[in-house]
Protein backbone atom coordinates (compact mmCIF):
# COMPACT_ATOMS: atom_id res chain seq x y z
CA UNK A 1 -2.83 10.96 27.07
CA UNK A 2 -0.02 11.36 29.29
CA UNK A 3 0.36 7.48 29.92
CA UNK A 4 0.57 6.57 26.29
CA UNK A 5 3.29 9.33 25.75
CA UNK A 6 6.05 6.36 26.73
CA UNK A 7 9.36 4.84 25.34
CA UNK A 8 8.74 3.40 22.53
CA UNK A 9 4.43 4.67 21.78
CA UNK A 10 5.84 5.59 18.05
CA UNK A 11 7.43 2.67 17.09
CA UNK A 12 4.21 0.71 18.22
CA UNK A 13 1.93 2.85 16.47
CA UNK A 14 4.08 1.98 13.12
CA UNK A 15 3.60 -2.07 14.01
CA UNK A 16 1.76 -4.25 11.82
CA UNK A 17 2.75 -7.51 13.25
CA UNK A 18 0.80 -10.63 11.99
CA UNK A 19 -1.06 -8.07 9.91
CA UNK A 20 -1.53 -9.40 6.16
CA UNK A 21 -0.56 -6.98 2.97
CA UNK A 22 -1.68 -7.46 -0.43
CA UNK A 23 0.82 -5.31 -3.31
CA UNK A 24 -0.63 -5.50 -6.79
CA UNK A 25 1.74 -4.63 -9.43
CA UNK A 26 4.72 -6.58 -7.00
CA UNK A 27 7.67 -6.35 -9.31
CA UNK A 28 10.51 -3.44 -9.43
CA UNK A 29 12.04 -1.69 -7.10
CA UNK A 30 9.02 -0.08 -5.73
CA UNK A 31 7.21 -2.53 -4.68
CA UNK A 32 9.97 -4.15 -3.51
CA UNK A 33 10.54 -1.39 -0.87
CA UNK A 34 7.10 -1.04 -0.30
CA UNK A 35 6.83 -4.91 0.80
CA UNK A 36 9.85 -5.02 2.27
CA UNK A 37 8.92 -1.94 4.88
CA UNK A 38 5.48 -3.66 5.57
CA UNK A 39 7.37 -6.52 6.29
CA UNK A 40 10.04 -5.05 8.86
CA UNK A 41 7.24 -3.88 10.61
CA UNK A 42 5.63 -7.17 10.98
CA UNK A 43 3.46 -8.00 8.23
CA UNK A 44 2.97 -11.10 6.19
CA UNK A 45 3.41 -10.04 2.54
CA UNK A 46 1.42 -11.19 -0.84
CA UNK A 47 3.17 -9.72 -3.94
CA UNK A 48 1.05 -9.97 -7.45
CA UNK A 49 1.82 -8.87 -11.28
CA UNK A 50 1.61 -10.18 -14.41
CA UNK A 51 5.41 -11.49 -13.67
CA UNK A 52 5.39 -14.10 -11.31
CA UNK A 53 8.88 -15.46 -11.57
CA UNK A 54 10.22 -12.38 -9.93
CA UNK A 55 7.16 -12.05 -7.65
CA UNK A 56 8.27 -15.35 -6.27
CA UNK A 57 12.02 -14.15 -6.14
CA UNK A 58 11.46 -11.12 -4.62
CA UNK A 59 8.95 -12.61 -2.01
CA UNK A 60 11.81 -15.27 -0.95
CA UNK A 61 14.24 -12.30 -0.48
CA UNK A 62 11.51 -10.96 1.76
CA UNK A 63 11.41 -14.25 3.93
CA UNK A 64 14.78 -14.49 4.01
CA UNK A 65 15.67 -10.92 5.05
CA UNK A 66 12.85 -9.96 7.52
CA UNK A 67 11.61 -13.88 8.64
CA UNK A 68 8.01 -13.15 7.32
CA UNK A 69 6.18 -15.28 4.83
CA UNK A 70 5.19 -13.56 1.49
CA UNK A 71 3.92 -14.95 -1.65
CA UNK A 72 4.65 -14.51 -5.24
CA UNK A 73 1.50 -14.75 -7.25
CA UNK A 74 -0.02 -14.30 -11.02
CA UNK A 75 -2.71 -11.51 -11.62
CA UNK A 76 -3.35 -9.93 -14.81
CA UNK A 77 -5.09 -6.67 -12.85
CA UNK A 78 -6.85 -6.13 -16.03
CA UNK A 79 -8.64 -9.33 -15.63
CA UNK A 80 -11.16 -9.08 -12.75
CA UNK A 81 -11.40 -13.02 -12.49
CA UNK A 82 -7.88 -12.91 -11.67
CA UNK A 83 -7.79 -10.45 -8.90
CA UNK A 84 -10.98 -12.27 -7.26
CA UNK A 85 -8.49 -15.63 -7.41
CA UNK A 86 -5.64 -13.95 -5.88
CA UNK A 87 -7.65 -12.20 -3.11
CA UNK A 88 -9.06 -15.15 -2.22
CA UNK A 89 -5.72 -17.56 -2.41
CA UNK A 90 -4.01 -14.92 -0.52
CA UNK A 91 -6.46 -14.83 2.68
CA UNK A 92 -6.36 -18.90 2.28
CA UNK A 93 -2.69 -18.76 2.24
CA UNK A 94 -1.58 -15.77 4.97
CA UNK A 95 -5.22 -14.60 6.57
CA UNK A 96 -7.55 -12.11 5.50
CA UNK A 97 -6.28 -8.81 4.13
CA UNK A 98 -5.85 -6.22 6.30
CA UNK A 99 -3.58 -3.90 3.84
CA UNK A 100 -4.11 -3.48 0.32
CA UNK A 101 -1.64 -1.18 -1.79
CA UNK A 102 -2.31 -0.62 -5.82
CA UNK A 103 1.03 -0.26 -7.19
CA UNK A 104 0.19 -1.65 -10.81
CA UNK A 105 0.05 0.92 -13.39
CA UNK A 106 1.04 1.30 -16.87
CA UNK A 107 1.30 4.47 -19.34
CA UNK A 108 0.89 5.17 -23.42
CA UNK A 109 3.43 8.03 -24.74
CA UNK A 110 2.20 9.74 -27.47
CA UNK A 111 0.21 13.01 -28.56
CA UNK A 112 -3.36 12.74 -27.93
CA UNK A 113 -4.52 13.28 -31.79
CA UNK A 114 -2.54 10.37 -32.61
CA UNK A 115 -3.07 7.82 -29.07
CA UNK A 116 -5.10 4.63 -30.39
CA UNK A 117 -8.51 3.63 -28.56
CA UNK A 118 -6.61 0.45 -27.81
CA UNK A 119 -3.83 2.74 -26.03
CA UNK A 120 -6.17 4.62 -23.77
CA UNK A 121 -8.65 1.35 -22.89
CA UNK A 122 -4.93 -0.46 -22.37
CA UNK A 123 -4.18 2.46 -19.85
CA UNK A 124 -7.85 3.18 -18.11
CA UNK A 125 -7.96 -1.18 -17.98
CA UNK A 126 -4.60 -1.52 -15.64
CA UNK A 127 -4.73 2.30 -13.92
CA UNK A 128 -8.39 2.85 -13.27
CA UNK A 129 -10.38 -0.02 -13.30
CA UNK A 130 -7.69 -2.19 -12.09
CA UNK A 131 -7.60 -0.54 -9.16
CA UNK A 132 -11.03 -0.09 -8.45
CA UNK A 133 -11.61 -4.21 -8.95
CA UNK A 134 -9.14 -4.65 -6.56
CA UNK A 135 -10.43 -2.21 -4.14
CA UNK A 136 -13.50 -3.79 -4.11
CA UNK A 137 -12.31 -7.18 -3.91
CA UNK A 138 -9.97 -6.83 -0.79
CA UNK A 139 -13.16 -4.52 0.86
CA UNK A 140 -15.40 -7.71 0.19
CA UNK A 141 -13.22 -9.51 2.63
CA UNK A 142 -12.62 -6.93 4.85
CA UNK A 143 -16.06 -6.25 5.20
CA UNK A 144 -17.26 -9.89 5.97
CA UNK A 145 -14.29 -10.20 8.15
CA UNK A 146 -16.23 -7.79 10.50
CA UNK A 147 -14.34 -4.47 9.12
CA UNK A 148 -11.40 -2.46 9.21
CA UNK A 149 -8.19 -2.14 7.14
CA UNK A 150 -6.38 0.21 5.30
CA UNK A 151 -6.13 0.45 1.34
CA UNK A 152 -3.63 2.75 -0.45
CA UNK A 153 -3.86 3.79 -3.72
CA UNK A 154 -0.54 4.80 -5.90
CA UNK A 155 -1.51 8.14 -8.17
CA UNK A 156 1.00 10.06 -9.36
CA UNK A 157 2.01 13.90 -9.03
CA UNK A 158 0.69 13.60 -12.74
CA UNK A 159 -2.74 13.92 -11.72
CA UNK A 160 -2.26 17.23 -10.53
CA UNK A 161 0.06 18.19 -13.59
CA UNK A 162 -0.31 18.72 -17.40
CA UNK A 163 2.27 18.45 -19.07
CA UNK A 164 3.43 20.38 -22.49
CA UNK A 165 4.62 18.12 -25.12
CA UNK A 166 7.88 18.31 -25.02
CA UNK A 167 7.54 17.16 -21.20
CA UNK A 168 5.58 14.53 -21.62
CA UNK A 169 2.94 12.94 -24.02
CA UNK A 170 1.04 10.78 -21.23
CA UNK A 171 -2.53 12.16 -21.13
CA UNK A 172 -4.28 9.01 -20.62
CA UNK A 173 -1.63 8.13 -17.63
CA UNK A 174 -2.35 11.56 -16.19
CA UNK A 175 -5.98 11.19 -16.77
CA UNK A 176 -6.18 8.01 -14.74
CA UNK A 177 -3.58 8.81 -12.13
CA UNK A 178 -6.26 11.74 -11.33
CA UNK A 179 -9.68 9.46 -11.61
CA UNK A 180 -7.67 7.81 -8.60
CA UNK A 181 -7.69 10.81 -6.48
CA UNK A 182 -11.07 10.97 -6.64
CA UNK A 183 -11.81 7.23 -6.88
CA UNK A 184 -9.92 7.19 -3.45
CA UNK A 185 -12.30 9.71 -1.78
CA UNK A 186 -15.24 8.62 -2.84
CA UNK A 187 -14.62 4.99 -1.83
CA UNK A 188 -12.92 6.46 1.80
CA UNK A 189 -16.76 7.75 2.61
CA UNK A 190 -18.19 4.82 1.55
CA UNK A 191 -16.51 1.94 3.20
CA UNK A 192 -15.92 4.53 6.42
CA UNK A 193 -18.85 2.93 8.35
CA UNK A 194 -16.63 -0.33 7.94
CA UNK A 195 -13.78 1.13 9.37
CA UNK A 196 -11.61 0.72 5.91
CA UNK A 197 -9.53 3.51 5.83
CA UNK A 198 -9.04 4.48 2.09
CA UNK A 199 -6.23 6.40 1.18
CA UNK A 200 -3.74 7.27 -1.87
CA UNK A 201 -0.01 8.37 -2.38
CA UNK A 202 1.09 10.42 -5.51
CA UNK A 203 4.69 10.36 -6.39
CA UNK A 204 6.47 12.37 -7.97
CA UNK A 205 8.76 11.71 -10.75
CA UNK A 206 11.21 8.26 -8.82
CA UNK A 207 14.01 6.67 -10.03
CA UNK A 208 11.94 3.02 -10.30
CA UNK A 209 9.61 1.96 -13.29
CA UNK A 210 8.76 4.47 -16.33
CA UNK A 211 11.46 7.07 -15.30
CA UNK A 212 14.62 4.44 -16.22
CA UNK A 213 13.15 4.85 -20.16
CA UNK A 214 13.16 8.78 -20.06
CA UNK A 215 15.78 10.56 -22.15
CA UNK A 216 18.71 12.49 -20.72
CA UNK A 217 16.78 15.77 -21.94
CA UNK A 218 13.33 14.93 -20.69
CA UNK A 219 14.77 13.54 -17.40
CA UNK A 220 16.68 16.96 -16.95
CA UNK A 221 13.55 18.90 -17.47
CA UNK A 222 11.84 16.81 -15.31
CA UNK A 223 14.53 18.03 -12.22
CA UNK A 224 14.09 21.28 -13.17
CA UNK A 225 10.25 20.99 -11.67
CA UNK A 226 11.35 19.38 -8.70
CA UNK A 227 12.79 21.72 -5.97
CA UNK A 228 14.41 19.89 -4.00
CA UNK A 229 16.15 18.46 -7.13
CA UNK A 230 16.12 14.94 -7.11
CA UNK A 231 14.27 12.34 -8.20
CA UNK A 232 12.36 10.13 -5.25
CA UNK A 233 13.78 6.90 -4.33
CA UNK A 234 11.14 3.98 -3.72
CA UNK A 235 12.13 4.03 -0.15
CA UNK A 236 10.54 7.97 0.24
CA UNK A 237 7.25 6.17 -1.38
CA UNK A 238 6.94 3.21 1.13
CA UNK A 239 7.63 5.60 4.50
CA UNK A 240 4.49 7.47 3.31
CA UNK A 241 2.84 3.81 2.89
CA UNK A 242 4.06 2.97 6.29
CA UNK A 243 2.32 5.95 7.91
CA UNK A 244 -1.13 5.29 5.91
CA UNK A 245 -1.20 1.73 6.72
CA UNK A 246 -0.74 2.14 10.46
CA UNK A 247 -2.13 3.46 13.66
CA UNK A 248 0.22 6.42 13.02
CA UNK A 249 -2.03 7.41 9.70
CA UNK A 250 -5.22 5.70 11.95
CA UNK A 251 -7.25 9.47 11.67
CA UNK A 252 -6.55 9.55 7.98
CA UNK A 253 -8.83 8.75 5.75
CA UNK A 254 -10.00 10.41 1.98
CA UNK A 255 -6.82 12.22 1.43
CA UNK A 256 -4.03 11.49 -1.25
CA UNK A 257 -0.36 12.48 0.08
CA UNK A 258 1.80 14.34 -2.17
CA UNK A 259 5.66 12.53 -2.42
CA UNK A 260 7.38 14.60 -5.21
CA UNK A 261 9.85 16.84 -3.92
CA UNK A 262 8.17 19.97 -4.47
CA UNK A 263 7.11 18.87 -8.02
CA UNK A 264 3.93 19.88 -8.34
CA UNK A 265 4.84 23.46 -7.03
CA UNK A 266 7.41 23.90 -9.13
């Protein structure tokens, strides 16, 4: 033990050089720090939404910034056809997946009594089965690679919180977010024996995505929940991906890491 305690043993645990990282849901500001610390620590980058214009743009900003290649690519993560294309394009393109993070995700405001079926399908499509399709996908190849790799799963501090109307009117968000906690466990001791490390992250309420819509009133009582009385930046989100991606996070495995500021205690 004493040998690897050296100059320098944390920053090479962190490394992912020529390691290859698939985002889905690649557009905003969090995945755009999430890809962008994967790449500064050495990792080609695939970025994939619905919005591939600013896929593309934001995976030439990545080249240009940190010298690593990244694609910008189509997926519809409700469509399973089109997650099978873009796992496979992306291990033709870069080399096989060795990271996988779900950032895609999508929400429905309104009071349960009133929510339409196509509301809650529209939410369980992208949050839920979206991410289990692409889990499985990226596995497929990480399996017949001859194993390992590291899959993260975005959640939300949501899926240990209910929320009173006034707070928020998100119950099939909320109800997904938490299917992903245990979604995340159950396909950690599964795909263990393959050495795929499955893990997930749950932010709390960050200034990226569905909180820039929130009202002034909503936003405050949001803070009020939060003790260290903030709201996240993206950047507090990808630190927690760098860990679970890495030989740092390398005895982690089944667990889903709380990044809220204290939210779901207060």
């Amino acid at each position: 033990m004493s040998n690897e305690l050296r100059p320098g043993f944390v920053r090479d645990l962190l490394r992912l050089d020529g390691q290859v990282a698939l985002i889905m849901g690649g557009r905003g500001a969090l995945a755009e720090a999430i890809a962008s610390t994967l790449a500064d620590l050495g990792c080609e980058v695939a970025l994939a939404s619905r919005h591939e214009r600013e896929c593309a743009e934001m995976a030439t900003r990545i080249t240009t910034r940190f010298e690593r290649r990244a694609l910008g690519l189509y997926c519809d993560i409700a469509r399973e056809e089109d997650i099978e294309r873009t796992v496979a394009e992306v291990s033709t393109r870069l080399g096989e997946i060795r990271i996988l993070v779900n950032n895609a995700g999508t929400s429905w405001w309104g009071l349960p009594e009133q929510i339409p079926l196509a509301g809650w399908q529209k939410v369980l499509d992208v949050n839920l089965t979206g991410t289990f399709l692409s889990c499985r996908h990226a596995a497929r190849r990480m399996i017949a690679a001859g194993g390992g790799g590291a899959i993260i799963n975005i959640a939300s501090v949501g899926a240990y919180l209910s929320y009173t109307p006034e707070v928020g009117q998100v119950v099939p968000y909320t109800t997904t977010k938490a299917a992903i906690v245990h979604l995340t466990r159950d396909l950690a001791a599964q795909w263990a024996g393959h050495g795929i490390r499955v893990n997930a992250i749950a932010p709390g309420s960050v200034e990226s995505g569905m909180t820039e819509t929130l009202t002034d009133d909503v936003r405050q009582r949001l803070l009020a929940r939060i003790l260290l009385r903030r709201l996240g930046q993206p950047i507090d989100v990808a630190g927690a991906v760098a860990l679970l991606a890495s030989q740092a996070g390398g005895f982690i495995t089944g667990e889903t890491l709380l990044v809220d500021g204290g939210q779901a205690i207060g």
